[in-house]
Protein backbone atom coordinates (compact mmCIF):
# COMPACT_ATOMS: atom_id res chain seq x y z
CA UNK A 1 99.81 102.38 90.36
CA UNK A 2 96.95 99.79 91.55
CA UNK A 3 93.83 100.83 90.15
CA UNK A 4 91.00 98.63 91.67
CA UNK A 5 87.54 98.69 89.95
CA UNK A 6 84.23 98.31 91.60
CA UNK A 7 81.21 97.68 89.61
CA UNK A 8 77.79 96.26 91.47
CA UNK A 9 74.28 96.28 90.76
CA UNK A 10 73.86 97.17 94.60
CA UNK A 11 71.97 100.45 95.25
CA UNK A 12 74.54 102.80 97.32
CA UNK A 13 73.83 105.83 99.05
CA UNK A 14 75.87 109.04 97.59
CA UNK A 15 76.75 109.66 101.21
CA UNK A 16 78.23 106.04 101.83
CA UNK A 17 80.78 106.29 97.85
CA UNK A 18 83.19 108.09 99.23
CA UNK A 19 83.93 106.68 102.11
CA UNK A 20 83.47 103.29 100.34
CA UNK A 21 86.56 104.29 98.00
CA UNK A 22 88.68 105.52 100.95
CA UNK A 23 88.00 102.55 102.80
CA UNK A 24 89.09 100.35 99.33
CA UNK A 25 91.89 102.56 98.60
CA UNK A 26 93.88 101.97 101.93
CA UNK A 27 93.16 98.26 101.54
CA UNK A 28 94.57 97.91 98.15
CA UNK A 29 97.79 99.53 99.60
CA UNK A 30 98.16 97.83 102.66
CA UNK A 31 97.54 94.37 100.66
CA UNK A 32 99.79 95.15 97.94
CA UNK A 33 102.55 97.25 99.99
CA UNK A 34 102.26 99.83 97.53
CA UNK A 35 101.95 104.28 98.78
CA UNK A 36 98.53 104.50 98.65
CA UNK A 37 99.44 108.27 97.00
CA UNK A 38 99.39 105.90 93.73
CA UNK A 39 95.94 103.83 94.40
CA UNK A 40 93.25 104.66 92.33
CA UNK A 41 89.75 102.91 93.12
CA UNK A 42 86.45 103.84 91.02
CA UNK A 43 83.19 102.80 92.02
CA UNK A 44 80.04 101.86 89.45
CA UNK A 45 76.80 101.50 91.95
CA UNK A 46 73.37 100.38 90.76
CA UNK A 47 74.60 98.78 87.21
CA UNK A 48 72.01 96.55 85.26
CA UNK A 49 73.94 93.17 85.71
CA UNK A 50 73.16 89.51 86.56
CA UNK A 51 75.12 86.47 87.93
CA UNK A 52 73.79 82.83 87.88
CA UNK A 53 70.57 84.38 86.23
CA UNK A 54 69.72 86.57 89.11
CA UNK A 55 70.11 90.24 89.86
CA UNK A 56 70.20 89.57 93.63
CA UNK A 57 73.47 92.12 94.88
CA UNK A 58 77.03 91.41 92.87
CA UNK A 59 80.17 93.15 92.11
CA UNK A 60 83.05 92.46 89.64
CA UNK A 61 86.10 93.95 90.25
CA UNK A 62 89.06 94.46 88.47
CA UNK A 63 92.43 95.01 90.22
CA UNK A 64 95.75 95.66 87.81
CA UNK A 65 98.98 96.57 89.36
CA UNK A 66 102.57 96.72 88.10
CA UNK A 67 104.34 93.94 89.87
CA UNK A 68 100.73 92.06 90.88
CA UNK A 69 102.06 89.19 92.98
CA UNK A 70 100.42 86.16 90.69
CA UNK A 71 101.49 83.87 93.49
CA UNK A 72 99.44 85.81 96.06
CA UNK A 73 96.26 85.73 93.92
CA UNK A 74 93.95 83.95 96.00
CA UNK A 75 94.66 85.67 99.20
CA UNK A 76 94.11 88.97 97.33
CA UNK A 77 90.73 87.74 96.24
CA UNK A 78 89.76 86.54 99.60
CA UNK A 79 91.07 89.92 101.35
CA UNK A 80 89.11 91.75 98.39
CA UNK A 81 85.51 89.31 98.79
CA UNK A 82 85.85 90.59 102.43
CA UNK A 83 86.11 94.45 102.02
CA UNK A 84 83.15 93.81 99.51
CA UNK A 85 81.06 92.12 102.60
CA UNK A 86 81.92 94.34 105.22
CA UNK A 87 81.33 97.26 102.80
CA UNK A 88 78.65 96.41 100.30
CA UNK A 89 76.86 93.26 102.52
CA UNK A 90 77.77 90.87 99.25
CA UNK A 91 78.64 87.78 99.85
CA UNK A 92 81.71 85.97 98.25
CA UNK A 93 79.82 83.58 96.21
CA UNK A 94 78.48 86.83 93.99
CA UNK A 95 81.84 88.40 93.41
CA UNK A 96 84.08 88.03 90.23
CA UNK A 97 87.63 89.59 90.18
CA UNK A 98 89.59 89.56 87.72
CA UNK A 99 92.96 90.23 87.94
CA UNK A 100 96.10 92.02 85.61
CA UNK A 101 99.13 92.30 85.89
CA UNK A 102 100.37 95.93 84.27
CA UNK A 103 103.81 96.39 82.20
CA UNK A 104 105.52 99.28 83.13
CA UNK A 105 105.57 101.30 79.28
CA UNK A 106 102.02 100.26 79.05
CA UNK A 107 100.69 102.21 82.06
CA UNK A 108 101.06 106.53 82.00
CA UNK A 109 100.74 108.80 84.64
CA UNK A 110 101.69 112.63 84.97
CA UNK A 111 102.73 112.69 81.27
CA UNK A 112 104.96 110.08 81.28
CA UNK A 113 104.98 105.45 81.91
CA UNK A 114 105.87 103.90 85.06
């Protein structure tokens, strides 16, 4: 059940979102071994944020997972600054993630928890 969220002050095409969230979804699984049939990614383009005082392009993301490896934390958030570069053109330095780390009975899905 990874949900990955992507919000960015970056001006996106409607054309370009949905590939953008296919393209994110079928990372997430591949870096987290999970069916991607359970990835959910949402995309926020052209929010009013800042970062170090400047509204130059950034993106926080959140990614929560039941099970989220806390040991593999930094190479998620490297393999997660790339897909943000080769999809958005941010660079690393203007990219916050946070990450969490779901309990089963506190995440639903088709009318019942994990």
């Amino acid at each position: 059940m990874p949900l990955l969220s992507i919000e960015t002050n970056a001006e996106i095409p409607a054309e370009r979102r949905a590939e953008i969230v296919k393209n994110a979804s079928r990372r997430v699984a591949e870096l987290l071994g999970k069916p991607e049939r359970y990835v959910m990614v949402t995309l926020r383009p052209n929010s009013h944020m800042c970062f170090a005082g400047e509204d130059t392009p950034l993106a926080y993301l959140e990614l929560k997972s039941i099970g989220l490896p806390e040991g593999s934390t930094s190479e998620l958030s490297a393999a997660l600054c790339e897909l943000i570069q080769d999809q958005l053109g941010i660079p690393a330095d203007r990219v916050y993630i946070e990450f969490s780390n779901a309990e089963r009975h506190l995440w639903g899905w088709n009318g019942g928890t994990f």
